[in-house]
C-alpha atoms as a PDB file:
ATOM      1  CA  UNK A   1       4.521  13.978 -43.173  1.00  0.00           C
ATOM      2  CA  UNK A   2       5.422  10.957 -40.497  1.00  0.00           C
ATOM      3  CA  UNK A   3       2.657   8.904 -39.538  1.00  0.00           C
ATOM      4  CA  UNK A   4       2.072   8.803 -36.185  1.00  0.00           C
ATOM      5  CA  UNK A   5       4.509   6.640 -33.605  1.00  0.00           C
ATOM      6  CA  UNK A   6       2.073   3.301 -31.984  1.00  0.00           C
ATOM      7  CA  UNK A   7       1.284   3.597 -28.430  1.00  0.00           C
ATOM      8  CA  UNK A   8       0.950   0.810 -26.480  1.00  0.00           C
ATOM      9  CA  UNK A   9      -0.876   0.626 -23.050  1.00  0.00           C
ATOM     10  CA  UNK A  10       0.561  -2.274 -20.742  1.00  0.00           C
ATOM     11  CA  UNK A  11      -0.822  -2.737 -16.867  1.00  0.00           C
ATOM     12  CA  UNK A  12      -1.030  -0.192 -14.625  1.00  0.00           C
ATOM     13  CA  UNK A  13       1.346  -1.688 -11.725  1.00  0.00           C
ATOM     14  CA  UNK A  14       3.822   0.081  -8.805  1.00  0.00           C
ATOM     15  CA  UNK A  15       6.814  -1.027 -10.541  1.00  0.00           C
ATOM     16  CA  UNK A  16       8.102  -1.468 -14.140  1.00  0.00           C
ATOM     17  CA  UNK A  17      11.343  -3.133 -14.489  1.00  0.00           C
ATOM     18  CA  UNK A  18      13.307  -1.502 -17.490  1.00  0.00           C
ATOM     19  CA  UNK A  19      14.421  -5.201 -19.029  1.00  0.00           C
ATOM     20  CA  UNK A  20      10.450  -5.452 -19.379  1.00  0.00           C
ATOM     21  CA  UNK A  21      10.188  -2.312 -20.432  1.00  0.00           C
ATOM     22  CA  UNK A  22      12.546  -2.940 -23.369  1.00  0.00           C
ATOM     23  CA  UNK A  23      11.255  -6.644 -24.095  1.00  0.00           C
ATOM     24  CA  UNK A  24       7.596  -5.309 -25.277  1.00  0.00           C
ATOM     25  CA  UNK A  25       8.934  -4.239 -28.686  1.00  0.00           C
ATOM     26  CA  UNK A  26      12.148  -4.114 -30.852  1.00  0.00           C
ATOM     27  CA  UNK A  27      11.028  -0.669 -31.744  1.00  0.00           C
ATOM     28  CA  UNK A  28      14.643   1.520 -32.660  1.00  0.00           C
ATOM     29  CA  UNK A  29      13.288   3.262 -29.470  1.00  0.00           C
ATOM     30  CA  UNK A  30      11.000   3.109 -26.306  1.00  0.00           C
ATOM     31  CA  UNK A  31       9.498   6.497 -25.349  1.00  0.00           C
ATOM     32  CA  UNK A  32       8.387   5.547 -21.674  1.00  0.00           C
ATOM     33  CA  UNK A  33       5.571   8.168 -20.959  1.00  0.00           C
ATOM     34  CA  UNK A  34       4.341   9.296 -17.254  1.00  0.00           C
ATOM     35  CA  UNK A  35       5.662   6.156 -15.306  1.00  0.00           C
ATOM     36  CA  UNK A  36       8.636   5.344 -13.290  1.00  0.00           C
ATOM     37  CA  UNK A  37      11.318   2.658 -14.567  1.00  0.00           C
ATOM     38  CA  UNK A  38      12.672   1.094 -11.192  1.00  0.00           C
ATOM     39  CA  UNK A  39      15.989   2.243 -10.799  1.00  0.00           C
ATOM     40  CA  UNK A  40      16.537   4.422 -14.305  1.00  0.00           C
ATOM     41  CA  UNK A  41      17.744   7.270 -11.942  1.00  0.00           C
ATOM     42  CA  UNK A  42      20.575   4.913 -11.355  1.00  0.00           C
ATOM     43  CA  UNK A  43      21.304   2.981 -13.705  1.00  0.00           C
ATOM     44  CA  UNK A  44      20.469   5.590 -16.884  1.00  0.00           C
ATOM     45  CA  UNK A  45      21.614   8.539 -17.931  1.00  0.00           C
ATOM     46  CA  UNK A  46      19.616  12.260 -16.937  1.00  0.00           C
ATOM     47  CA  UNK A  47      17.911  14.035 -20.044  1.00  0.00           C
ATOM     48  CA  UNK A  48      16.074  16.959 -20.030  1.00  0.00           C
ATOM     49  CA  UNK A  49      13.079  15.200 -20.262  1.00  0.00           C
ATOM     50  CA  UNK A  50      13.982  12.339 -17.869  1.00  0.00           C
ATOM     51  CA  UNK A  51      16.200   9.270 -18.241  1.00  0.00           C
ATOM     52  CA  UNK A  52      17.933   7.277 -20.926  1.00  0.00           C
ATOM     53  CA  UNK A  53      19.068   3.851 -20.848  1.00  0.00           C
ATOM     54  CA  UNK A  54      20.114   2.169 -24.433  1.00  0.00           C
ATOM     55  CA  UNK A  55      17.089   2.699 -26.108  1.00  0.00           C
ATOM     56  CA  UNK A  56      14.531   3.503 -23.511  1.00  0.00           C
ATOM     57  CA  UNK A  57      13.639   6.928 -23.173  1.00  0.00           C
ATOM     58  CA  UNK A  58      11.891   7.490 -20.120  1.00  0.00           C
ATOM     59  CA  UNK A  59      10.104  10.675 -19.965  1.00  0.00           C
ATOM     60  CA  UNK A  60       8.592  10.869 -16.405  1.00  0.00           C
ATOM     61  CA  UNK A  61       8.315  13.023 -13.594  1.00  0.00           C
ATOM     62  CA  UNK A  62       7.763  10.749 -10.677  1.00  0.00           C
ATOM     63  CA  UNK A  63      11.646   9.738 -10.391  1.00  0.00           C
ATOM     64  CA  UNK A  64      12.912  10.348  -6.133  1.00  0.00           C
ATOM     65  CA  UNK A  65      15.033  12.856  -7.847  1.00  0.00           C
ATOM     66  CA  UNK A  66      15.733  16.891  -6.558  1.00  0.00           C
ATOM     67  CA  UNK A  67      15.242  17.892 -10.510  1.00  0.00           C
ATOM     68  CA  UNK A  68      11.626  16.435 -10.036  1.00  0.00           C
ATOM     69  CA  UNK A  69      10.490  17.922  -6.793  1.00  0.00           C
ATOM     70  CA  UNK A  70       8.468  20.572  -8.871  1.00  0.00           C
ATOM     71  CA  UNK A  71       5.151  21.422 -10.054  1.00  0.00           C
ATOM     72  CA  UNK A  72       5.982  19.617 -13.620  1.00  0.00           C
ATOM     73  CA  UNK A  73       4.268  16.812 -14.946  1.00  0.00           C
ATOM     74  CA  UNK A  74       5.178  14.401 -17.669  1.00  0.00           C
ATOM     75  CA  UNK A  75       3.278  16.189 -20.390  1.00  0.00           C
ATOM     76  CA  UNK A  76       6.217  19.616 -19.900  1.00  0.00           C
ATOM     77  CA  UNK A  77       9.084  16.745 -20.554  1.00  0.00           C
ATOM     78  CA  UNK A  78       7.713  15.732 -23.445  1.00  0.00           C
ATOM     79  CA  UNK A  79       6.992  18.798 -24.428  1.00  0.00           C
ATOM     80  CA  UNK A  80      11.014  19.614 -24.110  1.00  0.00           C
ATOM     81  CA  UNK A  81      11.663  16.881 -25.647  1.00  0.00           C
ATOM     82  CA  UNK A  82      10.028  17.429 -29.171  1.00  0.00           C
ATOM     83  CA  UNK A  83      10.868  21.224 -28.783  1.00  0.00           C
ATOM     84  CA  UNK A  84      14.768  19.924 -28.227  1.00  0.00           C
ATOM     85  CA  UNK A  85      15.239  16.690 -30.967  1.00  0.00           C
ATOM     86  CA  UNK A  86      11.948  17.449 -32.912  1.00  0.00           C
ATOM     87  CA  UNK A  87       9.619  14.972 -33.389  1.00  0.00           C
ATOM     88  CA  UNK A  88      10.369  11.119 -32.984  1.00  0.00           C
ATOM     89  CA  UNK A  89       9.586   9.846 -36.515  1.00  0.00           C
ATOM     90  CA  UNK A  90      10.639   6.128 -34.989  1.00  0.00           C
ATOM     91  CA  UNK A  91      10.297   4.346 -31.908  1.00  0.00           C
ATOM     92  CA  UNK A  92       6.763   3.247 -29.985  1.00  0.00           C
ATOM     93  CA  UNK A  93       5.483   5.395 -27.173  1.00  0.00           C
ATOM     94  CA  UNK A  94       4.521   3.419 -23.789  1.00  0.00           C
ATOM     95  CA  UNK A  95       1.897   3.865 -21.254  1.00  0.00           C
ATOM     96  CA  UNK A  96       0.684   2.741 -18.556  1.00  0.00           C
ATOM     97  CA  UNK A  97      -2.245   4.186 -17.267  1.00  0.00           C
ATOM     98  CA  UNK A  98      -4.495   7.321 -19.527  1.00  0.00           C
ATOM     99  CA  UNK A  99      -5.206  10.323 -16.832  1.00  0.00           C
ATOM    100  CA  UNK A 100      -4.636  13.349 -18.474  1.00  0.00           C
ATOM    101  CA  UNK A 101      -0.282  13.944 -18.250  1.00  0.00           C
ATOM    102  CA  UNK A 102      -0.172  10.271 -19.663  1.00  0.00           C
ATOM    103  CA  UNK A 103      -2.734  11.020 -23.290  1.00  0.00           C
ATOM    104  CA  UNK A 104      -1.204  14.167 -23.475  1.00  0.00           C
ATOM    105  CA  UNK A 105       2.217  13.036 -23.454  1.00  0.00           C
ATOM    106  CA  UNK A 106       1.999  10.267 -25.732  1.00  0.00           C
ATOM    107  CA  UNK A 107      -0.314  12.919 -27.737  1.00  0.00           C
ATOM    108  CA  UNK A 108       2.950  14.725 -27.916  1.00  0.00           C
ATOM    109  CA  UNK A 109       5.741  12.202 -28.327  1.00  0.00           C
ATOM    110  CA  UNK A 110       3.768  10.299 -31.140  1.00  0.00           C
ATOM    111  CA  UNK A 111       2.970  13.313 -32.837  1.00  0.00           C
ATOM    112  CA  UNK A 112      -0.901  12.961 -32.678  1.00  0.00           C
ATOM    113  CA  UNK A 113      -0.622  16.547 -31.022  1.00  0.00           C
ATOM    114  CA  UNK A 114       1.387  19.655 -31.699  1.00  0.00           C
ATOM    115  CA  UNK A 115       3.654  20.586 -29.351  1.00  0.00           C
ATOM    116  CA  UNK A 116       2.208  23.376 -27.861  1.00  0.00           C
ATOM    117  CA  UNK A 117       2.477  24.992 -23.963  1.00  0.00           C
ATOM    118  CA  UNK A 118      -1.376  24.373 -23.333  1.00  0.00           C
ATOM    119  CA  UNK A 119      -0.872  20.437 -22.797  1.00  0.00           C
ATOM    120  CA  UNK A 120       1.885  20.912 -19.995  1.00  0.00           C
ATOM    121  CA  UNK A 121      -0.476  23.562 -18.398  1.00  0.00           C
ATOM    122  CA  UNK A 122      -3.830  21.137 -18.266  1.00  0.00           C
ATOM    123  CA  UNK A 123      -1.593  18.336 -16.856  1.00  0.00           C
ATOM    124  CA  UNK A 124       0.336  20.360 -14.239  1.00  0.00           C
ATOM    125  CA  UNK A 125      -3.690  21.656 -13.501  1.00  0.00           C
ATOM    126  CA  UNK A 126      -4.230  17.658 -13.201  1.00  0.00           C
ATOM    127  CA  UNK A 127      -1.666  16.678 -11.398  1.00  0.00           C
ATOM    128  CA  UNK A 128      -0.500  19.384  -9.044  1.00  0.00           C
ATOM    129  CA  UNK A 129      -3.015  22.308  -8.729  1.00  0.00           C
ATOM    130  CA  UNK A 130      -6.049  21.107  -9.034  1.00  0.00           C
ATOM    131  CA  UNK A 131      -7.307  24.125 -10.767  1.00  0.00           C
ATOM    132  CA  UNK A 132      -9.672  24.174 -13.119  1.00  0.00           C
ATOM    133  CA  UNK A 133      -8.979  23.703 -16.919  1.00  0.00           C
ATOM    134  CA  UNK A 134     -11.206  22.397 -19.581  1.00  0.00           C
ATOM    135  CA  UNK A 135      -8.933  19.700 -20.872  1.00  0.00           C
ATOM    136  CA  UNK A 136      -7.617  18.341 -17.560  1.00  0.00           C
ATOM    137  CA  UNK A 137     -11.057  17.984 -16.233  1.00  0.00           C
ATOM    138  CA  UNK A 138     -12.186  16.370 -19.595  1.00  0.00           C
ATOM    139  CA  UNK A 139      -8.707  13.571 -19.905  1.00  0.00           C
ATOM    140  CA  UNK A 140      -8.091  13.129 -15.864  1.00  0.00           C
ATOM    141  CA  UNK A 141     -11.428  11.377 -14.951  1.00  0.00           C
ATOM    142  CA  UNK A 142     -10.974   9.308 -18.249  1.00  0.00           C
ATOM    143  CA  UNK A 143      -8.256   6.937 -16.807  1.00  0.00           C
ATOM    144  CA  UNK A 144     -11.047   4.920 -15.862  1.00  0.00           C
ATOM    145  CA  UNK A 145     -11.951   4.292 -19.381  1.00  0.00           C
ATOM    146  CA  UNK A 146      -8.589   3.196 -20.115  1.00  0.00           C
ATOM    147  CA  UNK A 147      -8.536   4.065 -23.925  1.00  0.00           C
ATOM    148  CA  UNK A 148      -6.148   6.349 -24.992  1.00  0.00           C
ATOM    149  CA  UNK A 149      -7.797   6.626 -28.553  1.00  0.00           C
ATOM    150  CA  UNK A 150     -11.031   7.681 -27.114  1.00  0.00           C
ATOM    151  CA  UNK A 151      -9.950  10.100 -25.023  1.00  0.00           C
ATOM    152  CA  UNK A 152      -7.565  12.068 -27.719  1.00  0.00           C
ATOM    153  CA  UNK A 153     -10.951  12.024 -30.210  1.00  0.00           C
ATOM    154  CA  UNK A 154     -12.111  13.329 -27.285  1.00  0.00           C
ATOM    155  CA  UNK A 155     -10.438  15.694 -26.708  1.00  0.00           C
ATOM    156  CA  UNK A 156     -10.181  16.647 -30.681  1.00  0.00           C
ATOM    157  CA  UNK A 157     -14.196  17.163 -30.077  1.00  0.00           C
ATOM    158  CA  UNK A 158     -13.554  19.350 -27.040  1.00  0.00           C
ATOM    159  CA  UNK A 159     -11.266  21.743 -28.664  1.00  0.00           C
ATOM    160  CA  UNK A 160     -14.228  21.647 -32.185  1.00  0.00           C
ATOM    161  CA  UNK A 161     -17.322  22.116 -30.252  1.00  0.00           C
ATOM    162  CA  UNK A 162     -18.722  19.162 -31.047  1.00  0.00           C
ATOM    163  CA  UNK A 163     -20.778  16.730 -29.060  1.00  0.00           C
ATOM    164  CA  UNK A 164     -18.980  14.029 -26.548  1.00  0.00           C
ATOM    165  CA  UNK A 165     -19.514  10.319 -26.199  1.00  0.00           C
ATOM    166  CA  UNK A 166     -21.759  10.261 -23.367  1.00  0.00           C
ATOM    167  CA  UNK A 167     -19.258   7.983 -21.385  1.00  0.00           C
ATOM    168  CA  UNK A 168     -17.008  10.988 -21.180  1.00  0.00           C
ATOM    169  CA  UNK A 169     -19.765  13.171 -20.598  1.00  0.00           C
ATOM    170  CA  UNK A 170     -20.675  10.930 -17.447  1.00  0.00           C
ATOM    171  CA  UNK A 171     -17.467  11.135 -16.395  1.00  0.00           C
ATOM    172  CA  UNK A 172     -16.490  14.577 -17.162  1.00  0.00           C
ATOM    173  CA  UNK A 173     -19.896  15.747 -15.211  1.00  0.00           C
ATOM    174  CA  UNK A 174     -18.878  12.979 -12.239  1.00  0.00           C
ATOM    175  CA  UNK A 175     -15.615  15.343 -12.179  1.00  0.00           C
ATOM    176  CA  UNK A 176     -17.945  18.537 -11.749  1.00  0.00           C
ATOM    177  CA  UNK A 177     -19.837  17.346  -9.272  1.00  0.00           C
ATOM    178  CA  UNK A 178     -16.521  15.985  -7.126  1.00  0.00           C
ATOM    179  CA  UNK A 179     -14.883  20.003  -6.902  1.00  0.00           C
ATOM    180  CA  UNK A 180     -19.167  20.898  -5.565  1.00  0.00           C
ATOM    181  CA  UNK A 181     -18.968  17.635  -3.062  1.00  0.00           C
ATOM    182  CA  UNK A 182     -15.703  18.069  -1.671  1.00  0.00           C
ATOM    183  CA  UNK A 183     -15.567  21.853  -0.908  1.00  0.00           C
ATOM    184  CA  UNK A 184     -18.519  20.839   1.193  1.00  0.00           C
ATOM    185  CA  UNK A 185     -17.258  18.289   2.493  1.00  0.00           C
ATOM    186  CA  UNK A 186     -14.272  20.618   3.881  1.00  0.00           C
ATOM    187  CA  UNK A 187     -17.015  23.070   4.903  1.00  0.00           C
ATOM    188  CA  UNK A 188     -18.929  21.073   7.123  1.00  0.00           C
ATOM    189  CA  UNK A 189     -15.736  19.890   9.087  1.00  0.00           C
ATOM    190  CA  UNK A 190     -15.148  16.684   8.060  1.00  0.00           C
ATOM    191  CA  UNK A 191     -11.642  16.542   7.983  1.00  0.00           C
ATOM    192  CA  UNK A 192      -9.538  15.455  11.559  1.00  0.00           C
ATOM    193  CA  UNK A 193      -6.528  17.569  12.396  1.00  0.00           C
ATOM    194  CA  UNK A 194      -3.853  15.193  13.879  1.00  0.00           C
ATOM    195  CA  UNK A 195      -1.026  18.370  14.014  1.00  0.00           C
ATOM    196  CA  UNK A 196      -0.318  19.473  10.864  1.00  0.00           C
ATOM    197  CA  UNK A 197      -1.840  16.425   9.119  1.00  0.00           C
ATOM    198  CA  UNK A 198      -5.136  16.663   8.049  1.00  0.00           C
ATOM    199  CA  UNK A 199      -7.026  13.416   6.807  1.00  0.00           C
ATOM    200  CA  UNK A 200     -10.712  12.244   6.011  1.00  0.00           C
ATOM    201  CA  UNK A 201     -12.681   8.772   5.471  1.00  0.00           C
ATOM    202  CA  UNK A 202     -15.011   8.838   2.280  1.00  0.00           C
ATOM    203  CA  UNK A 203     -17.962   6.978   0.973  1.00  0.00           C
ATOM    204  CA  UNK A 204     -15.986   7.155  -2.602  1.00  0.00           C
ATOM    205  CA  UNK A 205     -13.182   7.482  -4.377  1.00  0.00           C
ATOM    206  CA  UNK A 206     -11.668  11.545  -4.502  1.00  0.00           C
ATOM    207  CA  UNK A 207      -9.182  12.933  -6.320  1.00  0.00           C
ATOM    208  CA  UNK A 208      -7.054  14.159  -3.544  1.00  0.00           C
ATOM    209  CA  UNK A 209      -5.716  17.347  -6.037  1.00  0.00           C
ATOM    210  CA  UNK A 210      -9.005  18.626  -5.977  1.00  0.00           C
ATOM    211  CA  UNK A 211      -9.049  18.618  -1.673  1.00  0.00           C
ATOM    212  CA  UNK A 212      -5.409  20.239  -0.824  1.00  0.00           C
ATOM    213  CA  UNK A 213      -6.068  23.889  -2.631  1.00  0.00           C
ATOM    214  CA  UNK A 214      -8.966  23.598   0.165  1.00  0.00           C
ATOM    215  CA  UNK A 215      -7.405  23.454   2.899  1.00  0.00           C
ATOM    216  CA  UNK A 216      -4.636  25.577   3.078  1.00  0.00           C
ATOM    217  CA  UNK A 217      -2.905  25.083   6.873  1.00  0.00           C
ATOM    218  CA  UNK A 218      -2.437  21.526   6.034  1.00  0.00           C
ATOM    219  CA  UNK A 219       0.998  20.545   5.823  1.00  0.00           C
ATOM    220  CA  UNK A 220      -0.211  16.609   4.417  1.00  0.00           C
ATOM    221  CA  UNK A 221      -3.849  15.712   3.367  1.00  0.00           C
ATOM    222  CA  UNK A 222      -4.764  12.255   3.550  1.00  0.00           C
ATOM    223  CA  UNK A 223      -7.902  11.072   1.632  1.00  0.00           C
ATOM    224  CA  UNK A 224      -9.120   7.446   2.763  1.00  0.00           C
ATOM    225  CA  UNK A 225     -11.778   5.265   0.897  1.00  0.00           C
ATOM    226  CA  UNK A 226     -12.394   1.720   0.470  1.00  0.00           C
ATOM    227  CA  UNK A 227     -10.458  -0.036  -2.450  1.00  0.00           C
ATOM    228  CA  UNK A 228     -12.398  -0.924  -5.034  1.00  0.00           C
ATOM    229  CA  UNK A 229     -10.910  -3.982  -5.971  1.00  0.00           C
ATOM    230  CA  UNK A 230     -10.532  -5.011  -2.383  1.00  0.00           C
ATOM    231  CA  UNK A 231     -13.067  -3.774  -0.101  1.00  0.00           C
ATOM    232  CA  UNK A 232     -12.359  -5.046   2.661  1.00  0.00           C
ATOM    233  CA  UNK A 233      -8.959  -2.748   2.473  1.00  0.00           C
ATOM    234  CA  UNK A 234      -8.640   1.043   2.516  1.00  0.00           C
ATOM    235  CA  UNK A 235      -7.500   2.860  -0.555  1.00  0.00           C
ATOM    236  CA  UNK A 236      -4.839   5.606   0.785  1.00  0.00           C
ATOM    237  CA  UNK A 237      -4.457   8.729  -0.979  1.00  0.00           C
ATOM    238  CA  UNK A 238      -1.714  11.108   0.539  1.00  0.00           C
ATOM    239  CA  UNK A 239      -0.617  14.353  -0.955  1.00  0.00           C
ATOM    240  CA  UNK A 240       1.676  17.342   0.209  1.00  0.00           C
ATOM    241  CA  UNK A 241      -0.756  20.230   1.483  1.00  0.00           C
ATOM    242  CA  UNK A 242      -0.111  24.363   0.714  1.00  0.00           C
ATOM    243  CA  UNK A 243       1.823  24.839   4.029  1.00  0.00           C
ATOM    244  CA  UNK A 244       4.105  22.244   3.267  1.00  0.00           C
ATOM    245  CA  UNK A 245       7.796  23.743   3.925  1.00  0.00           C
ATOM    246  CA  UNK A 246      10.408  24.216   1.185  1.00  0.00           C
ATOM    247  CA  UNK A 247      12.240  20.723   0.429  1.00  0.00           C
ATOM    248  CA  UNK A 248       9.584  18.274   2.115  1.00  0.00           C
ATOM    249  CA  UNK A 249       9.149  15.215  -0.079  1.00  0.00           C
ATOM    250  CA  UNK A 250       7.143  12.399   0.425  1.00  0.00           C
ATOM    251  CA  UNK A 251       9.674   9.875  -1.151  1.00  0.00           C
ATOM    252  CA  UNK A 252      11.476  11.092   1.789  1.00  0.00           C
ATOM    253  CA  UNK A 253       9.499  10.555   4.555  1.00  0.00           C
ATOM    254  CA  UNK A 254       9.478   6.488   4.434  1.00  0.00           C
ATOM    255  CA  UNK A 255       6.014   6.129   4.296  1.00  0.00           C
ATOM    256  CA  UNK A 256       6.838   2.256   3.027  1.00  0.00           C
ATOM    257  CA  UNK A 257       7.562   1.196   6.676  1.00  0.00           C
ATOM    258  CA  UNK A 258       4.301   2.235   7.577  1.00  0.00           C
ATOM    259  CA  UNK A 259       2.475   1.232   4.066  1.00  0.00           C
ATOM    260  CA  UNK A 260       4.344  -1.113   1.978  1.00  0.00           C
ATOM    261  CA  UNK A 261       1.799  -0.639  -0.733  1.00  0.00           C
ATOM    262  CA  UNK A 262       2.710   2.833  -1.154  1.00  0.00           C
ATOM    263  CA  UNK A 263       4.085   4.676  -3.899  1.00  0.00           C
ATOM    264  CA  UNK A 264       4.349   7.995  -5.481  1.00  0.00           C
ATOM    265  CA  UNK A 265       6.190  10.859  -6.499  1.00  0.00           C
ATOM    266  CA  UNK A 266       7.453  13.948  -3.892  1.00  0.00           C
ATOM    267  CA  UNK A 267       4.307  15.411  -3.568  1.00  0.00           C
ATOM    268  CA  UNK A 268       1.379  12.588  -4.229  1.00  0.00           C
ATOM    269  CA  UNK A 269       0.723   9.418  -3.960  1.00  0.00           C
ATOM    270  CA  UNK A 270      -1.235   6.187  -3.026  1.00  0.00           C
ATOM    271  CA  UNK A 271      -1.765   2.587  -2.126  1.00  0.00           C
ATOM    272  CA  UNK A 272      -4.094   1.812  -4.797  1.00  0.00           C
ATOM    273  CA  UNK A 273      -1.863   0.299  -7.217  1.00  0.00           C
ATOM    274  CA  UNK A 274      -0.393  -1.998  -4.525  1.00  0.00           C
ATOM    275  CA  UNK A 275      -3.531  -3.531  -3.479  1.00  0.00           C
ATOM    276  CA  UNK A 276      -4.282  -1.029  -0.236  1.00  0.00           C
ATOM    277  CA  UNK A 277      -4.105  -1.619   3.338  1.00  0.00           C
ATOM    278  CA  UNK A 278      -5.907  -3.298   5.964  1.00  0.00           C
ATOM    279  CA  UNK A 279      -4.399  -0.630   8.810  1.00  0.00           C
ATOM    280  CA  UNK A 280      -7.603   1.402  10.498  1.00  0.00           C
ATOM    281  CA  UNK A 281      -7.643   4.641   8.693  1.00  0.00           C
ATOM    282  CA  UNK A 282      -7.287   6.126  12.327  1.00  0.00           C
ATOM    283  CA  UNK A 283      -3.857   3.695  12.989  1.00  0.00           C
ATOM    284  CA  UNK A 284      -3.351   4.887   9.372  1.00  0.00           C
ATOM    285  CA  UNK A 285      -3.605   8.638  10.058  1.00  0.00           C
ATOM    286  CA  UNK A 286      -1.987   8.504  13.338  1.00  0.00           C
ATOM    287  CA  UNK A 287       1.666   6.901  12.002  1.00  0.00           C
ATOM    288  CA  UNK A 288       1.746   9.193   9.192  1.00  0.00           C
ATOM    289  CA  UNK A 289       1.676  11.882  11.700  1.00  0.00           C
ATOM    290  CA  UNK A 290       4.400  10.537  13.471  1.00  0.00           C
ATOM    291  CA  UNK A 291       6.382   9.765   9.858  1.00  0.00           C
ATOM    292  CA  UNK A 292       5.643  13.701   9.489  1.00  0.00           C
ATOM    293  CA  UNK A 293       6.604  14.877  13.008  1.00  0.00           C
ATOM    294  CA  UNK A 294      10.032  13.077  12.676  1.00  0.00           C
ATOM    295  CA  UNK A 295      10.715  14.516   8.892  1.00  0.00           C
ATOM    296  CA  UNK A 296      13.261  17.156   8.187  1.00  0.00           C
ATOM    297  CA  UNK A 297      12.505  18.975   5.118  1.00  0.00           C
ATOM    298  CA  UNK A 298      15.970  19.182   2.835  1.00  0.00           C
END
């Protein structure tokens, strides 16, 4: 039996350029899990499970790319990968951040976990639906822990019964409570209609895929907190809401002219990464209504 591949985790930033990319290792090959390589869409060849260029493998969902406007997350690709070529017995597996689609697909691609259907089902529950699912709300609210070893014991202990770290356990209970606070926080109102946008201010950080199943006229759903690393700036979470039309993508609507911090994949994403915004989450709300009044869906 082939011991597991390495992963390495490198910084969590907007953009990864593939010649640094392929500079963190002479590995025979880079498997490039759950984050987008500027340009690889161009530049690189389309896979099943993404894009190849030399040796990088980049198996990622968020490419501005039609065969990505889905509900599939990075965990499914790597999943079709191994069930395609087998499992890499060379190479290192990359990360960059450890919510649940990026453990379980370097779970998958280092051969830590067998390939099997229920890991592409808790991260498309993470990252699109928001429903619930014991191992997406276990891994997701572990990105802040930032340790991809942990959270695969982790989940090991999950699956056995056995007792948790009580980190996770904080975290995994802060996740519980999130689902109770924001259906009441939709209940009670809270949200501003600006057409078919519908946005909030927070006293926290949400996960915005737990708010959109919510509210279900919403076309967008913007989620606005202050950013933890700047507070004086305003974290922006924006994701595509259940009355969103056939072929409407965020990567499409340009919200970088209003929010050059921005980035994301066709149905989520944030400012975060990029440091936030010092825009008035009203100004805020107000020109990504206009970004969504002038949008044509494809």
């Amino acid at each position: 039996m082939n011991l597991p591949l390495p992963i390495r985790l490198i910084a969590n930033a907007q953009v990864h350029r593939a010649e640094e990319v392929l500079a963190l290792t002479d590995a025979g090959e880079i498997l490039a899990a759950d984050f987008r390589v500027e340009g690889i869409h161009e530049s690189g060849t389309a896979v099943p499970w993404g894009y190849q260029l030399g040796r990088l493998v980049n198996v990622d969902h968020h490419a501005p790319v039609a065969a990505m406007e889905r509900h599939v997350s990075s965990a499914v690709l790597a999943l079709e990968l191994v069930n395609v070529r087998g499992q890499p017995d060379d190479g290192t597996v990359v990360i960059s951040h450890c919510d649940c689609d990026s453990v379980l697909s370097a779970g998958i691609l280092s051969g830590r976990l067998p390939p099997e259907p229920r890991w592409g089902d808790a991260a498309v529950a993470a990252d699109h639906t928001g429903a619930e699912d014991p191992i997406a709300d276990l891994l997701q609210p572990l990105d802040d822990l930032r340790d991809w070893a942990l959270s695969l014991r982790s989940l090991d202990q999950l699956l056995a019964g056995g007792p948790l770290d009580p980190r996770v356990l904080a975290l995994a209970d802060r996740r519980r409570e999130q689902r109770a606070f924001l259906a009441a926080h939709v209940a009670a109102g809270r949200f501003e209609q600006d057409g078919p946008l519908a946005w909030s201010i927070f006293d926290r950080e949400v996960d915005s895929e737990l708010v959109a199943p919510l509210l279900p006229e919403a076309t967008l759903v913007l989620c606005v907190h202050q950013h933890p690393a700047h507070p004086e700036r305003w974290c922006c979470r924006i994701r595509l809401g259940p009355a969103a039309p056939p072929g409407l993508s965020l990567q499409r609507l340009g919200i970088e002219s209003l929010d050059p911090a921005w980035g994301g994949r066709w149905n989520a994403g944030n400012n975060k990464r990029g440091g936030g915004t010092a825009m008035a989450p009203a100004e805020y709300a107000a020109g990504l209504a206009r970004l969504l009044g002038a949008a044509q869906p494809r």
